[in-house]
C-alpha atoms as a PDB file:
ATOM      1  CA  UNK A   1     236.586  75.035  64.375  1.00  0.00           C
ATOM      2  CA  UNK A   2     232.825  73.807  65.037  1.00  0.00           C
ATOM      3  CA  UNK A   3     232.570  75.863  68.318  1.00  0.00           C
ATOM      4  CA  UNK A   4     234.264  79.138  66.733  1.00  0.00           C
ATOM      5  CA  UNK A   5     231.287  78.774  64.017  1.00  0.00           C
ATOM      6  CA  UNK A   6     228.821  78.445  66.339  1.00  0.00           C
ATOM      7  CA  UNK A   7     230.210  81.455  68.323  1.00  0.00           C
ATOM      8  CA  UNK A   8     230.432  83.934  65.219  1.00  0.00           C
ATOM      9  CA  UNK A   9     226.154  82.318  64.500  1.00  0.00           C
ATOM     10  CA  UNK A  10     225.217  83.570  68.177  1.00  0.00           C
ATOM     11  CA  UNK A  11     226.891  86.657  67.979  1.00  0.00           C
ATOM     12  CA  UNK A  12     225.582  87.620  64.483  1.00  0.00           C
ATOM     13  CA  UNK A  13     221.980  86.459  65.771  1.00  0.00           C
ATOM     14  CA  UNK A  14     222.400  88.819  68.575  1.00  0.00           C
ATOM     15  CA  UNK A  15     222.970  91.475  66.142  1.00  0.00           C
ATOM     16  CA  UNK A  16     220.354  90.840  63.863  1.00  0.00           C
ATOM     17  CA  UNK A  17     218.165  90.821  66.677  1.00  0.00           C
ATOM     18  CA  UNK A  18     219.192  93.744  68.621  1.00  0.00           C
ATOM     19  CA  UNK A  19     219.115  95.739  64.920  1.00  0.00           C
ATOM     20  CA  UNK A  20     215.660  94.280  64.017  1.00  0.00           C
ATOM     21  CA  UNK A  21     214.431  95.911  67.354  1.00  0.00           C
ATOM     22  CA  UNK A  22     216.175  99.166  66.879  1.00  0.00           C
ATOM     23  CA  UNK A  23     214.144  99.196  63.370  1.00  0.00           C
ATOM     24  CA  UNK A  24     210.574  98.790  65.513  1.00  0.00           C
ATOM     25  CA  UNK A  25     208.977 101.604  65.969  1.00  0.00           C
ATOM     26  CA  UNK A  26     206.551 102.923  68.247  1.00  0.00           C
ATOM     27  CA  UNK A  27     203.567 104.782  68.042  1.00  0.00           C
ATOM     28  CA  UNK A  28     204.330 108.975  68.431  1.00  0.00           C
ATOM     29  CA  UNK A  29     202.473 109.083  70.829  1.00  0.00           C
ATOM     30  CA  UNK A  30     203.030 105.988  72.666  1.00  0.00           C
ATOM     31  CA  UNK A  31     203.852 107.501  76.865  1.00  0.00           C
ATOM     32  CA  UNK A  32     200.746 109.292  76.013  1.00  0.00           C
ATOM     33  CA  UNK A  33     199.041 105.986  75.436  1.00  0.00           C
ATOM     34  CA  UNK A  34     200.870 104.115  78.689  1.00  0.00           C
ATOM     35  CA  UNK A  35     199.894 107.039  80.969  1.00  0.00           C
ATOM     36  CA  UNK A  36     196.482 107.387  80.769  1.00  0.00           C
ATOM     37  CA  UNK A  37     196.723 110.972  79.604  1.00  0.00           C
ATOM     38  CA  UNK A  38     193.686 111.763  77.334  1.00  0.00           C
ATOM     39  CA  UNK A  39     196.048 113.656  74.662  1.00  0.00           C
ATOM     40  CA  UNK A  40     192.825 114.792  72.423  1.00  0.00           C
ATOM     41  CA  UNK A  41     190.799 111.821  72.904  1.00  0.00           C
ATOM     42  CA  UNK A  42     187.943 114.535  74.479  1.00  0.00           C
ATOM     43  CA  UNK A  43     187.918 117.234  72.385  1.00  0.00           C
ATOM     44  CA  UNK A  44     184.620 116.642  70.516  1.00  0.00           C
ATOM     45  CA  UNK A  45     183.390 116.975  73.922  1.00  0.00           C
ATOM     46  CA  UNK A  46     185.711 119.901  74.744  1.00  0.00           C
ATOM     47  CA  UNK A  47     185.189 121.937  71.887  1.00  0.00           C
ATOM     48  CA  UNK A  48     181.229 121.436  72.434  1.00  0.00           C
ATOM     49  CA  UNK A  49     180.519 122.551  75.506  1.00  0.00           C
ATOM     50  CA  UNK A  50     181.056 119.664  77.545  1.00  0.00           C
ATOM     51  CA  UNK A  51     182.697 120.228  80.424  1.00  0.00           C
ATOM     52  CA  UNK A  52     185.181 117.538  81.791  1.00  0.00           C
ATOM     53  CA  UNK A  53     184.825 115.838  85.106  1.00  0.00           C
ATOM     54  CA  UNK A  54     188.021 118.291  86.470  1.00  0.00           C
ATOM     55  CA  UNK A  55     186.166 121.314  85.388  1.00  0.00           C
ATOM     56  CA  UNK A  56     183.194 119.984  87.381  1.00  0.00           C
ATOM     57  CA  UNK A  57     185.097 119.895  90.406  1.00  0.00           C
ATOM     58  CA  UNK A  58     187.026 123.204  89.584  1.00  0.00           C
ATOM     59  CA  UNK A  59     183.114 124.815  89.956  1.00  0.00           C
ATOM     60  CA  UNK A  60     182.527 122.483  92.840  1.00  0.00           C
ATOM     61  CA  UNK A  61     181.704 125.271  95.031  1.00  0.00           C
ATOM     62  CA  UNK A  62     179.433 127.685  92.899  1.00  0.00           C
ATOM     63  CA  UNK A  63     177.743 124.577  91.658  1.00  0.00           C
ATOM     64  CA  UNK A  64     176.743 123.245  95.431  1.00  0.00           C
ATOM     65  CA  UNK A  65     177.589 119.676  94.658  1.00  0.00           C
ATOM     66  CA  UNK A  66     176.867 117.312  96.823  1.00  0.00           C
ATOM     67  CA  UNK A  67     179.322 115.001  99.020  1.00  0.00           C
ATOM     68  CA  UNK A  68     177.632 112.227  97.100  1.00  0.00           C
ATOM     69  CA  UNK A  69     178.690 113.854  93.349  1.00  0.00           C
ATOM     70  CA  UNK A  70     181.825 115.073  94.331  1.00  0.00           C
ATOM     71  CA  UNK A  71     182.503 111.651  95.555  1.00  0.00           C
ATOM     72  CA  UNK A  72     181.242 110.370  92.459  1.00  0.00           C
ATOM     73  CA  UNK A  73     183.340 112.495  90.360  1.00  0.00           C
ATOM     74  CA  UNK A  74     186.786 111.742  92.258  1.00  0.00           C
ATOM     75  CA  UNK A  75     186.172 108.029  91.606  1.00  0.00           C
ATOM     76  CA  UNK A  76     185.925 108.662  88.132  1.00  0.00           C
ATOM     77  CA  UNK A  77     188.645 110.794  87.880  1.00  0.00           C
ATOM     78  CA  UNK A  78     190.797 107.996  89.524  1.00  0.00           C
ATOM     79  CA  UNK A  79     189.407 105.320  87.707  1.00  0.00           C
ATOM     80  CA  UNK A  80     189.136 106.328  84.583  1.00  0.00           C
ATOM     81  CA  UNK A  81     193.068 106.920  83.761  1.00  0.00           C
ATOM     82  CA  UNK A  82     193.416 103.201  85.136  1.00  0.00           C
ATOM     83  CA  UNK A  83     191.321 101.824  82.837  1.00  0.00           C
ATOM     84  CA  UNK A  84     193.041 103.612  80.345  1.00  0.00           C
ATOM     85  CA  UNK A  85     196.277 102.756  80.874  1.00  0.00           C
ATOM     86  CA  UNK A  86     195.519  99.797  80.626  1.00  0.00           C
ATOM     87  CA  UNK A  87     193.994 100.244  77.038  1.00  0.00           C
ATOM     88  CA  UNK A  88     196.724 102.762  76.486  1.00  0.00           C
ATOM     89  CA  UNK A  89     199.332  99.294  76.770  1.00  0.00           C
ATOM     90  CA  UNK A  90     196.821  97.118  74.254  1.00  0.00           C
ATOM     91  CA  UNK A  91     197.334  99.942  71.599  1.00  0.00           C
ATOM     92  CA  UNK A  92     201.167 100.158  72.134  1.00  0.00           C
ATOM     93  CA  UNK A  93     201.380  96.356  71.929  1.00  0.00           C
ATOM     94  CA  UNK A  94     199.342  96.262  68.579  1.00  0.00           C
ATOM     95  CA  UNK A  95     201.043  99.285  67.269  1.00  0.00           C
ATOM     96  CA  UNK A  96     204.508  97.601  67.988  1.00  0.00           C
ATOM     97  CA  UNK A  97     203.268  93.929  66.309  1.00  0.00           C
ATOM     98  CA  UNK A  98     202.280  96.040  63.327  1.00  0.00           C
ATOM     99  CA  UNK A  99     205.789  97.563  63.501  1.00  0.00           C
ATOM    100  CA  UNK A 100     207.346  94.229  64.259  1.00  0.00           C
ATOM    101  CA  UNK A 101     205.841  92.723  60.995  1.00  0.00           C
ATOM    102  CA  UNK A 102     207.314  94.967  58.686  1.00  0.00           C
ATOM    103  CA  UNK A 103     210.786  95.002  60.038  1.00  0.00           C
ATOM    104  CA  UNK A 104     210.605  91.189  59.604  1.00  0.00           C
ATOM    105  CA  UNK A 105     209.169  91.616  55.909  1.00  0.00           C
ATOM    106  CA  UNK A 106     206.337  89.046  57.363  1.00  0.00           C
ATOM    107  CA  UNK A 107     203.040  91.378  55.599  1.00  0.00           C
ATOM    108  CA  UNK A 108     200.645  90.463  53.452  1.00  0.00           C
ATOM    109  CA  UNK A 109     197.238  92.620  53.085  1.00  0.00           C
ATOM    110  CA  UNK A 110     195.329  90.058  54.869  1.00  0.00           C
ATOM    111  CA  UNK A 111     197.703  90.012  57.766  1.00  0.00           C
ATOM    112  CA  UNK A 112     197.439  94.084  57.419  1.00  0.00           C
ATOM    113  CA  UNK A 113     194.153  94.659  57.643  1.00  0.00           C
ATOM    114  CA  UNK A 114     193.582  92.257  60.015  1.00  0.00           C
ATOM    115  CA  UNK A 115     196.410  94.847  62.533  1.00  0.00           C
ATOM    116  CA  UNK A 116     194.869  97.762  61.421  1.00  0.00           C
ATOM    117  CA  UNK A 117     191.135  96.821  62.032  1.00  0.00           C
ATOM    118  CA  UNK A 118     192.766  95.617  66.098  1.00  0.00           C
ATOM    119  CA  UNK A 119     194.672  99.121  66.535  1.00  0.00           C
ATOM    120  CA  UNK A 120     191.667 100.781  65.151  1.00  0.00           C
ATOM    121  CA  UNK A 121     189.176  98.978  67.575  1.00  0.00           C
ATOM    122  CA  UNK A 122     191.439  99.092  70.774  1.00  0.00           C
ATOM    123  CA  UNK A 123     191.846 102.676  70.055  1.00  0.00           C
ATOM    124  CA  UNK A 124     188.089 103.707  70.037  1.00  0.00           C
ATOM    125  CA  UNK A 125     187.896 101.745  72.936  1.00  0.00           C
ATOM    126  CA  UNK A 126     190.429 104.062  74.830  1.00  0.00           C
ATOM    127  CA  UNK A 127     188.613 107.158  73.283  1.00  0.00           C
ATOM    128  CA  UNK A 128     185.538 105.778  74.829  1.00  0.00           C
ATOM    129  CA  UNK A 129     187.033 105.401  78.131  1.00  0.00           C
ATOM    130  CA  UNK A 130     188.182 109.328  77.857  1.00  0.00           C
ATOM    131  CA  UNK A 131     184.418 110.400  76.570  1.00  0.00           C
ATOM    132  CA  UNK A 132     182.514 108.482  78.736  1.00  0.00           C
ATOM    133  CA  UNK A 133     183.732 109.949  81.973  1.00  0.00           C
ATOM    134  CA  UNK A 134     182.199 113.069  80.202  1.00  0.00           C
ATOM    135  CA  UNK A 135     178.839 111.284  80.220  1.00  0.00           C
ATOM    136  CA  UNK A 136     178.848 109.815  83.250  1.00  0.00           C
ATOM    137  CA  UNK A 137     179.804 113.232  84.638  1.00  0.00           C
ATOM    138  CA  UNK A 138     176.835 114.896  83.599  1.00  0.00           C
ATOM    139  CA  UNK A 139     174.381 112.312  84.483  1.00  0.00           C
ATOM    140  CA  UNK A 140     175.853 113.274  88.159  1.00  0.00           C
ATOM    141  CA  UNK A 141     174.736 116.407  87.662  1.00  0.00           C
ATOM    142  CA  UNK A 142     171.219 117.856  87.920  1.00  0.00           C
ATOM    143  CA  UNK A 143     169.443 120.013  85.093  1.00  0.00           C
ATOM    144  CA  UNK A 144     170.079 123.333  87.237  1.00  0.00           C
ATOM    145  CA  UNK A 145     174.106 122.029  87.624  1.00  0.00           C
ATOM    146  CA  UNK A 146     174.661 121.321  84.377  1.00  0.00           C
ATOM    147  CA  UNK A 147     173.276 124.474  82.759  1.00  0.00           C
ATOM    148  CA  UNK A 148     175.042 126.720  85.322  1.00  0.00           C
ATOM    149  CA  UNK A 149     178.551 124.503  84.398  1.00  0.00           C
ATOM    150  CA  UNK A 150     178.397 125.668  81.163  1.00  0.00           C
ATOM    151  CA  UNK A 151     177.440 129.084  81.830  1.00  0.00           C
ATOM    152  CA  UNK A 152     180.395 128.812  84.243  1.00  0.00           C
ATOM    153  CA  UNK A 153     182.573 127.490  81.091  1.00  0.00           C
ATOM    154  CA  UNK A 154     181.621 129.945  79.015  1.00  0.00           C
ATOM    155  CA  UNK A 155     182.167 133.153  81.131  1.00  0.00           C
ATOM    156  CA  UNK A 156     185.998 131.665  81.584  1.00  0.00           C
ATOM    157  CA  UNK A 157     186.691 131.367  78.240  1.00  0.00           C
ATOM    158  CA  UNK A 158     185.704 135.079  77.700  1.00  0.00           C
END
């Protein structure tokens, strides 16, 4: 009789914990987050003339960049989704915990804010992966360069 107890415990504590986790939820846009993608982190810098380190190399040609900043440029390009993937997998971690304690009813306001401030600082972090790559792009660039990117830009978008 002892062990059939025990057996109907484990297998309702399986369910309870296999429910509790279908109740977690993630973040919308959580593969976003765990691929690096930028998914409108940049478009203060988009939607201001800034053109992205892609664009850059799009106009390698008619800007005569260097070997040296088109070198430059391709390491941040490749670096720059590592680092935030990596940041991408702090922010679904905190989102999930945040998730996690109100499935388990284990919230308080302290407890709360304390989530919300992390999420909130791990995700400017990411954003300032995404936006520095603009800055460091230009800083590549001479004075000439960058004003005939943007002239560049701006004839496109016409």
């Amino acid at each position: 009789m002892e062990t059939l107890r025990s057996m109907i415990l484990v297998i309702l504590g399986v369910f309870m914990a296999s429910s509790l986790q279908a109740q977690i939820l993630t973040s919308p846009d959580r593969d976003q987050l765990l691929n690096g993608d930028p998914a409108g982190q940049t478009m203060t810098a988009d939607s201001n003339g800034f053109p992205s380190p892609q664009k850059i190399l799009f106009f390698k040609d008619q800007l005569n960049l260097t070997k040296d900043q088109v070198k430059k440029i391709d390491e941040m390009l490749k670096n720059v989704p590592v680092s935030a993937r990596v940041k991408g997998e702090e922010v679904v971690e905190a989102e999930e915990e945040l998730s996690n304690i109100f499935a388990v009813g284990n919230v308080n306001e302290r407890i709360l804010r304390t989530k919300l401030e992390r999420i909130g600082k791990l995700r400017a972090e990411l954003r300032f992966i995404h936006l520095q790559a603009y800055l460091n792009a230009k800083q590549v660039l001479s004075a000439n360069q960058w004003e005939r990117v943007k002239g560049l830009m701006s004839s496109e978008v016409r």
